[in-house]
N, C-alpha and C. Protein backbone atom coordinates (compact mmCIF):
# COMPACT_ATOMS: atom_id res chain seq x y z
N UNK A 1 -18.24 3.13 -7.47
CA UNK A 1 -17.89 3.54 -6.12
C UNK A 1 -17.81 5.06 -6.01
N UNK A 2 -17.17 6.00 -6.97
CA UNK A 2 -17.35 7.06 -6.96
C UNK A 2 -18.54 7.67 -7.05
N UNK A 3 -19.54 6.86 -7.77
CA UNK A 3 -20.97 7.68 -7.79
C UNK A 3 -21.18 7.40 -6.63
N UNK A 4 -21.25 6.49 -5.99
CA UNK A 4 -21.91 6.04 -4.49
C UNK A 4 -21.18 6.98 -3.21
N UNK A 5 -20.01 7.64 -3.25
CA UNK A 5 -19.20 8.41 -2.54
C UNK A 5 -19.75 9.94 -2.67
N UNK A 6 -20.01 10.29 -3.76
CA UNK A 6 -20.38 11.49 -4.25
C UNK A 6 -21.98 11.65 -4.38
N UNK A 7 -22.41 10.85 -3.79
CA UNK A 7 -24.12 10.60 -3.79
C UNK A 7 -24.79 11.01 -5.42
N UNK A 8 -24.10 10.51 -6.23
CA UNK A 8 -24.82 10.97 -7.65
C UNK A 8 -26.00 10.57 -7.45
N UNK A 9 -26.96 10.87 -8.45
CA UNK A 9 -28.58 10.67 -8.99
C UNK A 9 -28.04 9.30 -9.32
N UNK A 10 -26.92 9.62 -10.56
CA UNK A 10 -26.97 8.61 -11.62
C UNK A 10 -26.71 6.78 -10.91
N UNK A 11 -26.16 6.88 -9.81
CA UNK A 11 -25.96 5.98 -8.76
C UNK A 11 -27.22 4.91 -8.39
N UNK A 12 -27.33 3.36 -9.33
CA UNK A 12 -28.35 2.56 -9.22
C UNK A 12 -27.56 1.22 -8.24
N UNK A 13 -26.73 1.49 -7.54
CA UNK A 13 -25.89 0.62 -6.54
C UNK A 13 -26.57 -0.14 -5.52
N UNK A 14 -26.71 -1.22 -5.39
CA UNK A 14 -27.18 -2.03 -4.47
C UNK A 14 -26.60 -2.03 -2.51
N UNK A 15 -25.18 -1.33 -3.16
CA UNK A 15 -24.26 -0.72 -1.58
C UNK A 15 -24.93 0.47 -0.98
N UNK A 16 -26.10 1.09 -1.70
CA UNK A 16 -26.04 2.61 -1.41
C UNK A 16 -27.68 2.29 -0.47
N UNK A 17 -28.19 1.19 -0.20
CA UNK A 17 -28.51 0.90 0.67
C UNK A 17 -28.48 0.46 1.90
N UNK A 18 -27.14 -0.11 2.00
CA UNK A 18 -26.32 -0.78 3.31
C UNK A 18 -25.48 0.60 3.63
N UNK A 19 -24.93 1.18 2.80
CA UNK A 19 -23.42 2.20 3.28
C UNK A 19 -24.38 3.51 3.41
N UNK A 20 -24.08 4.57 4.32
CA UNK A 20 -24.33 5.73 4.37
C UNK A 20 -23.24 6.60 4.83
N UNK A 21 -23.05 7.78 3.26
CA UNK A 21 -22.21 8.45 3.79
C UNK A 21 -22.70 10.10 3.88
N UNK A 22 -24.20 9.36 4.44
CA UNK A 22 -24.04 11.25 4.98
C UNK A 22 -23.15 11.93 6.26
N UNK A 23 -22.80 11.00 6.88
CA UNK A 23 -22.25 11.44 8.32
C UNK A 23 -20.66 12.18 8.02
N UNK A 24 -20.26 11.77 7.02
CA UNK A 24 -19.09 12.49 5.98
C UNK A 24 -18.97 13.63 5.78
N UNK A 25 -17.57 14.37 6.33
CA UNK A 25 -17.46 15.74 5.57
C UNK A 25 -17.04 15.77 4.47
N UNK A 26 -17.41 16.50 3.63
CA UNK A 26 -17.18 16.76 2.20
C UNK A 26 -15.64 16.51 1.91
N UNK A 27 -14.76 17.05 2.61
CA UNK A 27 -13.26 16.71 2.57
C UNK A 27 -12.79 15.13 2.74
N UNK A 28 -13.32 14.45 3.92
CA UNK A 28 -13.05 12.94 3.47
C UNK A 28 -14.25 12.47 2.30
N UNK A 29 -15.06 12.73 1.54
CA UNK A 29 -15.93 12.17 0.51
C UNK A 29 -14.76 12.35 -0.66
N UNK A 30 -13.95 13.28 -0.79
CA UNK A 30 -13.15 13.93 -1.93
C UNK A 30 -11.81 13.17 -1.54
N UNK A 31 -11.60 12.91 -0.43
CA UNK A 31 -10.49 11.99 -0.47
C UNK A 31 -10.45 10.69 -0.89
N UNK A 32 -12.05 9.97 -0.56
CA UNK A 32 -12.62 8.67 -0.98
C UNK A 32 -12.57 8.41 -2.49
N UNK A 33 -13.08 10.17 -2.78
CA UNK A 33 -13.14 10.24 -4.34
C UNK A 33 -11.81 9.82 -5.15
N UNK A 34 -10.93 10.45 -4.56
CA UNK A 34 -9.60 10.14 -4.98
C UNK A 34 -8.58 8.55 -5.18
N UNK A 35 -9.07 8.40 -4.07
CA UNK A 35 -8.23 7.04 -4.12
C UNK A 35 -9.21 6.32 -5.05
N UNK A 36 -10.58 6.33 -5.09
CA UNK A 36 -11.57 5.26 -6.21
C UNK A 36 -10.95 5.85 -7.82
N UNK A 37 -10.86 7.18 -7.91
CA UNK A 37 -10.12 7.35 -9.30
C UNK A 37 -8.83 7.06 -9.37
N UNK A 38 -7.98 6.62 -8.40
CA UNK A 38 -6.57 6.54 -8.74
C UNK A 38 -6.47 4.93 -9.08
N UNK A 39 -7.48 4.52 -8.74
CA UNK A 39 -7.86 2.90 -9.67
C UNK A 39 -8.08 2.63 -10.90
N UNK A 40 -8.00 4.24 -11.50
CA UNK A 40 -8.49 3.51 -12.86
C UNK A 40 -6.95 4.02 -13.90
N UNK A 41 -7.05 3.24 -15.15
CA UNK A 41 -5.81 3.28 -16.13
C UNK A 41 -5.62 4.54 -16.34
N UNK A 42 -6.27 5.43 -16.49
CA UNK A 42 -5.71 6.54 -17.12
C UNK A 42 -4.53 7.18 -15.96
N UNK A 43 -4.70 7.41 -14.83
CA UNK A 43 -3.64 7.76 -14.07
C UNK A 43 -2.22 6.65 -14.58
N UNK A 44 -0.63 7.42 -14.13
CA UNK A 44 -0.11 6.27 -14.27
C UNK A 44 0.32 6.19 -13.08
N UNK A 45 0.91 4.98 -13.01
CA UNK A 45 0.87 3.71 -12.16
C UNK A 45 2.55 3.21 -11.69
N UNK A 46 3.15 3.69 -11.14
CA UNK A 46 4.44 3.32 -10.49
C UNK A 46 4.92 2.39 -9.11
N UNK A 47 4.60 1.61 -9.24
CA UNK A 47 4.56 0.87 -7.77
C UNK A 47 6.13 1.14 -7.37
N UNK A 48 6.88 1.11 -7.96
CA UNK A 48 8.35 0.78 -7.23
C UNK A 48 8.63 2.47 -6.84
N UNK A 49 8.36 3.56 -7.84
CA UNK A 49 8.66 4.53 -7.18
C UNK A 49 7.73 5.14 -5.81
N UNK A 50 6.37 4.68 -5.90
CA UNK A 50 5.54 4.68 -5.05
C UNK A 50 6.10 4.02 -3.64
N UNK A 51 6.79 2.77 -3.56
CA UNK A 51 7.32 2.21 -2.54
C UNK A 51 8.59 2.78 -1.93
N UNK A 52 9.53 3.72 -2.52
CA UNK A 52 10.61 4.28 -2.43
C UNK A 52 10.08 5.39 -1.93
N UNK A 53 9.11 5.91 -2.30
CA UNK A 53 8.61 7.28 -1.73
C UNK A 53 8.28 7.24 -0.29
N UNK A 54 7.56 5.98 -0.17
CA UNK A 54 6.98 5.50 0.78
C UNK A 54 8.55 5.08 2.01
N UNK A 55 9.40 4.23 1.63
CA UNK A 55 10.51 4.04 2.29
C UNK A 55 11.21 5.23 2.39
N UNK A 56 11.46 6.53 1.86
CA UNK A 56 11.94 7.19 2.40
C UNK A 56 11.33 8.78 3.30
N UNK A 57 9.94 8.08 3.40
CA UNK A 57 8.97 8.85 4.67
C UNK A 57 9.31 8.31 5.68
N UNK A 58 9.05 7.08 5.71
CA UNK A 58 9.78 6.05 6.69
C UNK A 58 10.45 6.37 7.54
N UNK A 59 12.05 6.08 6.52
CA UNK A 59 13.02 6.31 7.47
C UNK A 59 13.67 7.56 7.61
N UNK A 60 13.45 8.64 6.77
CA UNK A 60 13.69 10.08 6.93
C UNK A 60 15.05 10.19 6.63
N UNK A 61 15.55 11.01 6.93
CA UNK A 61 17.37 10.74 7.12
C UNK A 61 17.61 9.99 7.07
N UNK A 62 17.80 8.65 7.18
CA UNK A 62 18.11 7.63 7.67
C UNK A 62 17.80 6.66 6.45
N UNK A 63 17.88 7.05 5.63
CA UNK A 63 17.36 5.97 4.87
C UNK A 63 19.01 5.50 4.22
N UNK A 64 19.94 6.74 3.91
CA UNK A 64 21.29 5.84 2.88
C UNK A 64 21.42 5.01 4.26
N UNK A 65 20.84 4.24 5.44
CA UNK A 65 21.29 3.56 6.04
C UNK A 65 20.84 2.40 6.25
N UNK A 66 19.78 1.97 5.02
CA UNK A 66 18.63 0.91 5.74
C UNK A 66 18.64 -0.11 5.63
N UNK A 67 20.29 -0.40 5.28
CA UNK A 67 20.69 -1.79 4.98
C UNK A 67 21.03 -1.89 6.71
N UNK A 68 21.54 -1.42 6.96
CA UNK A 68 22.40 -1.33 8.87
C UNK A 68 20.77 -1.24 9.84
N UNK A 69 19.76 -0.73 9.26
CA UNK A 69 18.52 -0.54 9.93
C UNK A 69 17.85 -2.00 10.26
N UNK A 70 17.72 -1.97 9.39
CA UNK A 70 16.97 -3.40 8.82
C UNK A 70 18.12 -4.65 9.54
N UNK A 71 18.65 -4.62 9.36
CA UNK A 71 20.04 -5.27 10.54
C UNK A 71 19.69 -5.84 12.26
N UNK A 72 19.43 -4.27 12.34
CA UNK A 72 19.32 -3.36 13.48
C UNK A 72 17.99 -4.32 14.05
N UNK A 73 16.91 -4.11 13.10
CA UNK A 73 15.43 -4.22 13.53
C UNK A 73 15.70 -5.70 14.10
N UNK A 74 16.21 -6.59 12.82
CA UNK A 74 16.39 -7.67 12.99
C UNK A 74 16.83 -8.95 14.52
N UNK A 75 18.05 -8.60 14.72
CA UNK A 75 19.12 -8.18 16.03
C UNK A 75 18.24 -8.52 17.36
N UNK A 76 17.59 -6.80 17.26
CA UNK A 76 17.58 -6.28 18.56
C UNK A 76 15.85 -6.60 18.68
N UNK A 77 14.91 -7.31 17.83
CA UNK A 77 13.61 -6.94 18.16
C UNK A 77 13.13 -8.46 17.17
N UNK A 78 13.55 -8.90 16.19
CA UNK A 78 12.75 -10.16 15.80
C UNK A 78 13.83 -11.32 16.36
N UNK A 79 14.87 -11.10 15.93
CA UNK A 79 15.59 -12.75 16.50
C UNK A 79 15.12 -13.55 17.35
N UNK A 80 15.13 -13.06 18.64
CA UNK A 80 14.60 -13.53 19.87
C UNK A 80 13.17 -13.91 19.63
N UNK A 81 12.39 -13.28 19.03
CA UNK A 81 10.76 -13.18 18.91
C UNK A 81 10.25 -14.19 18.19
N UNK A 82 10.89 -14.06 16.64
CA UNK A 82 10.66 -15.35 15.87
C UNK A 82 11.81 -15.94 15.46
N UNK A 83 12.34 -16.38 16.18
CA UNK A 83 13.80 -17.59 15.75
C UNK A 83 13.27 -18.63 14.43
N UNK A 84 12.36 -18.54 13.69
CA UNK A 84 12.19 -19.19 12.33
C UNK A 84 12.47 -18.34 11.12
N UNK A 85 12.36 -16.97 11.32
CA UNK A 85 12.70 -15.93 10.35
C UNK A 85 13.60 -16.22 10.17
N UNK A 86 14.62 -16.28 9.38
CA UNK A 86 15.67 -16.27 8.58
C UNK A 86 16.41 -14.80 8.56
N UNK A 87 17.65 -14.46 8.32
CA UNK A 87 18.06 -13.19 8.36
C UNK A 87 17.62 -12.81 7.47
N UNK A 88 18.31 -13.50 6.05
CA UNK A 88 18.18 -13.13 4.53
C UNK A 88 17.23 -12.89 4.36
N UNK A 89 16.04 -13.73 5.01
CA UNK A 89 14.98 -13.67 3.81
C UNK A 89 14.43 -12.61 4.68
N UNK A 90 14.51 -11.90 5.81
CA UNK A 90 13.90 -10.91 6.88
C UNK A 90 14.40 -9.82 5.50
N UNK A 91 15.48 -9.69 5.41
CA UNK A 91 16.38 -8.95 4.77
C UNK A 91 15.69 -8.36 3.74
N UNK A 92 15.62 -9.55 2.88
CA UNK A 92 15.08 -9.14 1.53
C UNK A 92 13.67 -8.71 1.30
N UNK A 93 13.02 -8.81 2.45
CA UNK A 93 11.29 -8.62 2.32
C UNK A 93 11.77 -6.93 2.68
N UNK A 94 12.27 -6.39 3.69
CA UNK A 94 12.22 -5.23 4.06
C UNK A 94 13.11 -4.41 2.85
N UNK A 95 13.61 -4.86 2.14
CA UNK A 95 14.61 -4.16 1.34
C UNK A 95 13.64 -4.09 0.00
N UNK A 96 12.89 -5.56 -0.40
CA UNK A 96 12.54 -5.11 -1.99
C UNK A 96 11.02 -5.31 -1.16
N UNK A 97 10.26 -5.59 -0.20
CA UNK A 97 9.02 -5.98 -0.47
C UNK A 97 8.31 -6.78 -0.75
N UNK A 98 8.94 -7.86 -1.30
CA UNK A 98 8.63 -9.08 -1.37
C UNK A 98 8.94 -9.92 -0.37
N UNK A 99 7.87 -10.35 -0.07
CA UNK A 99 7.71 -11.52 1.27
C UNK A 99 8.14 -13.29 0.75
N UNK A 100 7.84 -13.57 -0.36
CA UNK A 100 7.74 -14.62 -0.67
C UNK A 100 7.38 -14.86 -2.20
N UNK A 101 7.88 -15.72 -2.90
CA UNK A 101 8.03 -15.78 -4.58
C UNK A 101 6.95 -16.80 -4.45
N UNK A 102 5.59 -17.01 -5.54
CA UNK A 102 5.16 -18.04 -5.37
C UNK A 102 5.28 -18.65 -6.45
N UNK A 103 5.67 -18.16 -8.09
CA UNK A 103 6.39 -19.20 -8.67
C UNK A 103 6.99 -18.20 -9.58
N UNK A 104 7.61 -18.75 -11.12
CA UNK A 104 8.73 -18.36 -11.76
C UNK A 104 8.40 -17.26 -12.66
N UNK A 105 6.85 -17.17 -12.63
CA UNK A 105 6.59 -16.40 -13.72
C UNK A 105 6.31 -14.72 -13.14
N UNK A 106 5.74 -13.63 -13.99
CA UNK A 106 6.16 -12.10 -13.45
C UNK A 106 4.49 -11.66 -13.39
N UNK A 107 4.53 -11.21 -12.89
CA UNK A 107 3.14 -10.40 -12.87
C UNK A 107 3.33 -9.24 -13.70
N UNK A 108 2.19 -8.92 -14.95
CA UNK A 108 2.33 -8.24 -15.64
C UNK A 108 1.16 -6.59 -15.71
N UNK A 109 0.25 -7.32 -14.75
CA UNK A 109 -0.67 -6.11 -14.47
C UNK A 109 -0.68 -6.34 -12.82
N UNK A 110 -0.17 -4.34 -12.44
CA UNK A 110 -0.23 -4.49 -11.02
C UNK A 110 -1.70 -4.00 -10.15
N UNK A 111 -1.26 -4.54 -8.92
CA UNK A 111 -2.59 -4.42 -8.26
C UNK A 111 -2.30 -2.77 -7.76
N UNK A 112 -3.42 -2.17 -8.17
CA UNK A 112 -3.87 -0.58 -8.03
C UNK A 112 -4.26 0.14 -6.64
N UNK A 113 -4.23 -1.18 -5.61
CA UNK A 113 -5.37 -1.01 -4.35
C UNK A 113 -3.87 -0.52 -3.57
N UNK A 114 -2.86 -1.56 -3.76
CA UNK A 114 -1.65 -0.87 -2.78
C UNK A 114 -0.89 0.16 -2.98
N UNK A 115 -1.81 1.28 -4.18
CA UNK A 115 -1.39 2.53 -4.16
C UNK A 115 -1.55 3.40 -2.82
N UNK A 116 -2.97 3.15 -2.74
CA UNK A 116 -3.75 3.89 -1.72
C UNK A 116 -3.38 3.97 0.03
């Protein structure tokens, strides 16, 4: 994907007939570039601090509060909307991210794409 972004020679891709990125400024090609290398192992790889970083862009200030937020959202904007949501489990998706357990065991290699 990076050769195909960066229009290499070395690029024998079957996409580089369907996709064209000449219409691209060089600045989004280098951003494309980026996220296709932040897929690979050698970078490291933090999802939970990545998500914390991410939650506290979010809520800005406001974040030592996002137990009362998340409350808040709940309350005043889903109750009424979807009366099948559950508080708790509203709760716990916005707090850790997890939507739903699908069984007992852990995932041991994470997915790289929800860095980006």
């Amino acid at each position: 994907m990076i050769q195909l972004v960066t229009e290499d020679e070395k690029c024998q891709s079957v996409i580089g007939d369907l996709i064209n990125f000449g219409n691209l400024k060089y600045q989004d090609r280098d951003d494309l570039e980026d996220i296709f290398s932040s897929y690979l192992k050698v970078h490291a790889f933090d999802i939970e601090q990545l998500r914390d970083t991410r939650i506290r862009a979010h809520y800005g200030v406001r974040y030592d509060h996002k137990r009362n937020l998340v409350d808040w959202d709940y309350n005043m904007s889903l109750k009424d909307f979807a009366p099948l949501v559950h508080q708790k489990e509203y709760r716990e998706w916005r707090l850790t991210g997890i939507g739903f357990e699908t069984r007992l065991a852990t995932g041991t290699i994470a997915n790289r794409t929800l860095a980006s």
